[in-house]
Every structure is written in C-alpha cells, then in structure tokens.
Protein backbone atom coordinates (compact mmCIF):
# COMPACT_ATOMS: atom_id res chain seq x y z
CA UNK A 1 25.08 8.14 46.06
CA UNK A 2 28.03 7.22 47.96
CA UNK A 3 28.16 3.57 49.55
CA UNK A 4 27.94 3.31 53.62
CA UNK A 5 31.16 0.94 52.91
CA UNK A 6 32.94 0.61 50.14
CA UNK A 7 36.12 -2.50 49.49
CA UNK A 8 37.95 -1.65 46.45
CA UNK A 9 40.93 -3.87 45.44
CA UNK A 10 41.31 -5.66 48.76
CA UNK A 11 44.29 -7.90 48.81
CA UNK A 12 46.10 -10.20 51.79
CA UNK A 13 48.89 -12.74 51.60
CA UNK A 14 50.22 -15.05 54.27
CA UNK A 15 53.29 -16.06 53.11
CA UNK A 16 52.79 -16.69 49.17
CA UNK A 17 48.78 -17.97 49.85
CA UNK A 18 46.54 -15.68 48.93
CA UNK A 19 43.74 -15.57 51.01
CA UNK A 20 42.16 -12.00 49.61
CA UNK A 21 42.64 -11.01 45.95
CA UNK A 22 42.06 -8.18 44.53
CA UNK A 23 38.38 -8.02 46.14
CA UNK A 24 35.78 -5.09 45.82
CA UNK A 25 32.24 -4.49 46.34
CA UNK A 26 30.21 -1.87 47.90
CA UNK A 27 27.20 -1.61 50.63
CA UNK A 28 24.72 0.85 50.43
CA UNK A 29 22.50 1.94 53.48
CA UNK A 30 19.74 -0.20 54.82
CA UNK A 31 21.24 -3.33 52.71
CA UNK A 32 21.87 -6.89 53.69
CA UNK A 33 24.84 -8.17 52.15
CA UNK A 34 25.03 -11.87 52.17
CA UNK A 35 28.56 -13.76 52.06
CA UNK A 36 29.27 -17.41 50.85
CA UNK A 37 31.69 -19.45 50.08
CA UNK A 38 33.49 -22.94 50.87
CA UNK A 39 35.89 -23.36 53.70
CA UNK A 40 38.75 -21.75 53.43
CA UNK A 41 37.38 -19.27 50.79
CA UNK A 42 38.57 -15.99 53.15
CA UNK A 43 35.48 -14.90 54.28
CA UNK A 44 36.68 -14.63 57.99
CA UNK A 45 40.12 -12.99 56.61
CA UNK A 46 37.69 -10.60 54.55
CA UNK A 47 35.73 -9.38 57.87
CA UNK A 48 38.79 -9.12 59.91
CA UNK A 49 40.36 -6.74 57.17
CA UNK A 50 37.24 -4.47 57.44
CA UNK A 51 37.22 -4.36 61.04
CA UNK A 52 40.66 -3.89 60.99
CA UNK A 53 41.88 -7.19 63.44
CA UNK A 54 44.02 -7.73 59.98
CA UNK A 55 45.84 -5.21 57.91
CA UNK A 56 45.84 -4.92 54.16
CA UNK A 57 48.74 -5.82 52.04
CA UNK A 58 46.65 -3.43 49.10
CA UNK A 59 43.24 -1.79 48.32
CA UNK A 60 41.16 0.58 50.43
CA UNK A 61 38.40 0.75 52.41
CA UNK A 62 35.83 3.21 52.70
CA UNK A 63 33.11 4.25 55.35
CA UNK A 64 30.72 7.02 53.83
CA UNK A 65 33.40 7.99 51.68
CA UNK A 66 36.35 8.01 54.22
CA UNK A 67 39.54 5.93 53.77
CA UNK A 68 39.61 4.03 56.74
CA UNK A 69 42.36 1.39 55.40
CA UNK A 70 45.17 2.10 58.52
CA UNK A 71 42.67 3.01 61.21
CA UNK A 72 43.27 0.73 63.84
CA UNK A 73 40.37 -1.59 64.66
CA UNK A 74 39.21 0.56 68.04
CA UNK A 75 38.87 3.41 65.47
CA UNK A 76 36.94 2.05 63.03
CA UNK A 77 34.15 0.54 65.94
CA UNK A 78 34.15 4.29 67.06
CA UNK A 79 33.76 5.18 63.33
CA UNK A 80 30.21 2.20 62.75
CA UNK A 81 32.12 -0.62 62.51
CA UNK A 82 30.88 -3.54 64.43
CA UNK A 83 31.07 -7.09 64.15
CA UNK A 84 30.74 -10.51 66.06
CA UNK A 85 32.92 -13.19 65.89
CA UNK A 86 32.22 -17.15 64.74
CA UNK A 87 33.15 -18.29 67.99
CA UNK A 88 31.61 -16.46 70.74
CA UNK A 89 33.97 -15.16 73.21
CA UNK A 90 31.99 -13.60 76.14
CA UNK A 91 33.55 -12.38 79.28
CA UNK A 92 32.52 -15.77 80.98
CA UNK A 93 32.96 -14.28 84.36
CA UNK A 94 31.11 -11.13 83.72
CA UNK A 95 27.18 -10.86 83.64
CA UNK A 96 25.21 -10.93 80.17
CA UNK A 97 24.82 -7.00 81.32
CA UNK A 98 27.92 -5.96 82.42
CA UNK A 99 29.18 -7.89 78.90
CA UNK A 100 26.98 -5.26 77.25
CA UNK A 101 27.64 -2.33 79.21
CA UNK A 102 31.71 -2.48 78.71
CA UNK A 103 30.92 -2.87 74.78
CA UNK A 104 28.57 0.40 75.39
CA UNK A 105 31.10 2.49 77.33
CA UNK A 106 34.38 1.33 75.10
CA UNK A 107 33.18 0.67 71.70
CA UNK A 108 30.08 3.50 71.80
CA UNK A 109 31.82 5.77 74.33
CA UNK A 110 28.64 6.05 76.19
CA UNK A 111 28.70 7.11 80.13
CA UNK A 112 27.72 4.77 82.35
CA UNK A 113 23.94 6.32 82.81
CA UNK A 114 24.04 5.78 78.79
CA UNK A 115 25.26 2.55 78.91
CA UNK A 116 23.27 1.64 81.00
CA UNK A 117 19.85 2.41 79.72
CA UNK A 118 21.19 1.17 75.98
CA UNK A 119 22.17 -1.83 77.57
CA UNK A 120 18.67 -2.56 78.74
CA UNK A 121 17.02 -1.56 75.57
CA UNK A 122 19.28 -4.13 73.59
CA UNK A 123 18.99 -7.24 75.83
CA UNK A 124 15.28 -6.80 75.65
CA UNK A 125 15.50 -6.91 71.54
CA UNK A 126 17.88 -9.57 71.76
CA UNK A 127 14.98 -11.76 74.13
CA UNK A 128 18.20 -11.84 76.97
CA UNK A 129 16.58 -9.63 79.33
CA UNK A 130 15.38 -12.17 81.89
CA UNK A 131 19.25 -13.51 81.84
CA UNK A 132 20.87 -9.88 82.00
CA UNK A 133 22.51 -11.28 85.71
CA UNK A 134 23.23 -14.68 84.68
CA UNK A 135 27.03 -15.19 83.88
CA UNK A 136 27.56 -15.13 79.99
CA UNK A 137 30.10 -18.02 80.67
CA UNK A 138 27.07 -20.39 81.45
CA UNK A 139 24.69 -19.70 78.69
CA UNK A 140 23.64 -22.14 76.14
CA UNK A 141 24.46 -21.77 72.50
CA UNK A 142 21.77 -20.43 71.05
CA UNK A 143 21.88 -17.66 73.86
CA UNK A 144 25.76 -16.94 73.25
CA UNK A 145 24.96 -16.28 69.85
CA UNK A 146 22.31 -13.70 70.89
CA UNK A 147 24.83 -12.32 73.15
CA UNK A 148 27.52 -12.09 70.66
CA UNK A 149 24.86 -10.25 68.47
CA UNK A 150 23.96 -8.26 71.45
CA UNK A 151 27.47 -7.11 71.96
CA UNK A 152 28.24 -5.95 68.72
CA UNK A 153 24.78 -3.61 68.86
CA UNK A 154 26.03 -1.96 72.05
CA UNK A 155 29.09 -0.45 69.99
CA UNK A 156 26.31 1.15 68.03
CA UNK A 157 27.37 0.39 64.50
CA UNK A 158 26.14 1.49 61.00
CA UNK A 159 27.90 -1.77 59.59
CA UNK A 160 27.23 -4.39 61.40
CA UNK A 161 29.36 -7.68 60.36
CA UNK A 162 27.67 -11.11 61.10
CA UNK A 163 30.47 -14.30 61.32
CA UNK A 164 28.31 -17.79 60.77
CA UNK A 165 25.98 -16.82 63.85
CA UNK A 166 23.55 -19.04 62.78
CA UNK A 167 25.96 -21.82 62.74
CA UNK A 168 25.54 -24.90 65.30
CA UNK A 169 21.87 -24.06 65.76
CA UNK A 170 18.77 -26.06 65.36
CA UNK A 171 16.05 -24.61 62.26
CA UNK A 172 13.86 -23.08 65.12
CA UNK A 173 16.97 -21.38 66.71
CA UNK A 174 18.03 -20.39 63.51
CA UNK A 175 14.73 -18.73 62.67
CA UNK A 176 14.45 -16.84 65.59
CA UNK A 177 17.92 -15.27 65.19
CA UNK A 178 16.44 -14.51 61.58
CA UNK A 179 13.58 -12.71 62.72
CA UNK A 180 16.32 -10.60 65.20
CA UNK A 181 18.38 -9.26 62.31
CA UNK A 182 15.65 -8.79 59.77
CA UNK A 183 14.44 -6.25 63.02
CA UNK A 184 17.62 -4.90 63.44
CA UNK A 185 18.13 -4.10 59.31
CA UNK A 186 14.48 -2.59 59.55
CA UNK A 187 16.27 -0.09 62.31
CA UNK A 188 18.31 1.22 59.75
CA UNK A 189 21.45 -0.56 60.39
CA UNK A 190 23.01 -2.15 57.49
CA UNK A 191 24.25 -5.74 57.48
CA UNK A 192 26.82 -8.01 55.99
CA UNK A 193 26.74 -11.65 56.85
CA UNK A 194 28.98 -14.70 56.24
CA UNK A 195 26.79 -17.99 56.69
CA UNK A 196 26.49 -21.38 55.76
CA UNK A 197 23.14 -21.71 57.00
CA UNK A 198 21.78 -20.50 53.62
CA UNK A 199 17.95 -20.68 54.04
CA UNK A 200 18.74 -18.18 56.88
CA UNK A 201 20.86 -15.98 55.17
CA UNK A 202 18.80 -16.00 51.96
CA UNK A 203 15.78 -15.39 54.42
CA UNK A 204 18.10 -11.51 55.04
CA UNK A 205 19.94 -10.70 52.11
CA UNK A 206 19.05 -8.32 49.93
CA UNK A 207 22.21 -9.09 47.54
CA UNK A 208 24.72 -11.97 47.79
CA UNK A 209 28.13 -11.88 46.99
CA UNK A 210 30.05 -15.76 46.39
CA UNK A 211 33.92 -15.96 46.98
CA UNK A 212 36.32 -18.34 46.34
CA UNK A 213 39.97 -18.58 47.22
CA UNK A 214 39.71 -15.06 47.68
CA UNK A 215 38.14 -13.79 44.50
CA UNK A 216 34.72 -12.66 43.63
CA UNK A 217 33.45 -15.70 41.96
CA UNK A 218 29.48 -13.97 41.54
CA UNK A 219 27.24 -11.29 43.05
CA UNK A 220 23.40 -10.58 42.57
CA UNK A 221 19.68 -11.14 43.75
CA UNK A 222 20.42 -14.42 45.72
CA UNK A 223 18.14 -16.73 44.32
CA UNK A 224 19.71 -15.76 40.69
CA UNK A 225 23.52 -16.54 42.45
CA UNK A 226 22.39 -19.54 43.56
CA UNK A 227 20.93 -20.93 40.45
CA UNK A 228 24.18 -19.87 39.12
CA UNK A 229 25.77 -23.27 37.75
CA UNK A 230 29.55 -22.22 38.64
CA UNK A 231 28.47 -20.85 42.12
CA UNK A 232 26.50 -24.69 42.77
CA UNK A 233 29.95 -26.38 41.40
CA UNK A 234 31.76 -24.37 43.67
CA UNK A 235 29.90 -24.28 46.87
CA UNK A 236 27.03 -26.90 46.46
CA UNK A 237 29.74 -29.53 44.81
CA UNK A 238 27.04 -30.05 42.27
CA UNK A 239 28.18 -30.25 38.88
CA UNK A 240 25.46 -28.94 36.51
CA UNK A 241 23.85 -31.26 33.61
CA UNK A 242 23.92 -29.14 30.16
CA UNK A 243 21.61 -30.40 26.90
C-alpha cells in the first residue's frame, strides 16, 4: 500500500550545520506519528520542509504517491497538508471565527456559505464555540492552542502536523487537548506530532520516531523507543546501568 506521506532522503543545511540529514520515514493512513527529540534536534526544520515554509537542499517528498518536493507551501495545504505552528500566531484583531473562516476559504477553498458552516462545526469540536466572537488576540493559552489546532482543521488536511501544542500547559489542559486529537485521528485524519510533553504524545502515537541532530536515531511502538537505552541517553540524559 502506498504511504499517505512519504520523506525519503530529506536533507537541509544552513551554512555548513546540518540541521536535516539524510531523513526518511513514511505515514500510512489513520496513523499517529509521534516526533522527539532534544532541542535543537530539527524537528521544527523537519515540519517546515514538509509543509513547504523551507525548501530542500535533497530528498523527496511524497503525498499518496505524488512528488510534492517544489510545490510551494499554499499548494501543498490545497494538496492535505496542514499544520500549526509552536507559537500561536492568531489574527489578534480578528474573531476566533473569522480566524477560522479565512483558513476555510484560502487554505480549503471553500465559499463563504461553506466556510461558514465548517467553521461552526470545527469550533464546536475544538470546545471554542461559546468564544467564536471573542478576539483571538485575547484568549488564554490553553484556548490559543485550541485555536491554532482549530485553524489548521479548517484547511481540511489529510496530514495534519502538530508543533509542541501541548507545550506551556497544565496536565488537565494537556489532557483535554489529548482527548481532541485522539477524536480528530478517529475522523480519519492522520497525524504527526512533535512534543515534549511525552505522556501526551505517547497517550496518541501509534509509532514514534526519535531524531537527533538531524538523523533518525530510532523508530517503533513507543513504549519499546523509549525503553531504548540510546534514545534515554539522548533525550532523557539518562545514562543506562549495564551488568
């Protein structure tokens, strides 16, 4: 079966650091890809050469079998790319809807009637109904984060590309945004999310995938990755006893 998306050989250099080398791994439909890694691993460089914000200095990406390694990034959201960012960005001075409806009509290309009536349907999954007049510049975190997510639905994706949302948020918060994308994955979209918040991300992920200064450092069931004693050395800073 062909993957939904598929990174083979993914490279990118900024000046002579390496920040992607040589990467590749696949997503299959309906998974939850997990993504960890220490600061300055890539991870952020790694979404923004999917969703095409950066462009590749070698390797190719693939959506359902289509190279889609020099579309520009409004191309590949038209195509089922979508993605939120680790800092929220909202139009401040724009509603919570009207945030939602210009990601409907220019990243779905939905009329306005469509928009509209998407719009709706996703701030009520997204528990920001009651605020869809409030100005998204005066929401607190926790609801920022649920717009970002909210956002990135209205472009419609098949991939949908999660940047540390759970970060900054209390174990409560956290679990509710869980419970959001575990409903969202059980829609049929499929998922790939960079966290540090790991209960949360383990609490998604189907498969995990550790990087580390660029490179694929492991990839399996994630409670087998992170028993892994080079993955708890790397990320955990735990150095592992042997007999």
């Amino acid at each position: 079966m062909t993957p939904l998306l598929s990174v083979q050989g993914l490279s990118k250099s900024f000046g002579s650091i390496k920040v992607t080398n040589n990467l590749s791994f696949d997503l299959r439909r309906g998974e939850a890809l997990g993504i960890l890694g220490p600061n300055g691993a890539g991870k952020t460089t790694l979404f923004n050469l999917i969703s095409g914000d950066l462009s590749s200095d070698s390797g190719r990406i693939l959506l359902e079998g289509r190279d889609i390694t020099r579309l520009p990034a409004y191309k590949r959201c038209g195509a089922g790319i979508g993605r939120s960012y680790q800092v929220a960005q909202p139009f401040g001075g724009m509603t919570v809807f009207e945030n939602l409806a210009v990601a409907a009509m220019f990243g779905a290309g939905q009329t306005r009637a469509q928009a509209h009536d998407s719009s709706v349907e996703i701030l009520r999954r997204t528990a920001l109904l009651p605020k869809a007049n409030q100005l998204a510049g005066s929401l607190t975190l926790l609801d920022r984060k649920r717009l970002e997510l909210a956002r990135a639905l209205a472009t419609r994706p098949e991939v949908l590309l999660l940047d540390e949302i759970a970060g900054g948020l209390t174990e409560k918060e956290a679990g509710q945004l869980v419970e959001m994308v575990n409903e969202i994955r059980s829609d049929g979209i499929s998922i790939i999310w960079i966290e540090h918040v790991v209960h949360a991300l383990i609490a998604v992920a189907t498969r995990l995938l550790v990087i580390n200064f660029g490179s694929k450092l492991a990839e399996g069931a994630p409670r087998e990755v992170m028993q892994s004693p080079e993955v708890q050395r790397v990320y955990l800073g735990i150095e592992v006893q042997h007999a």
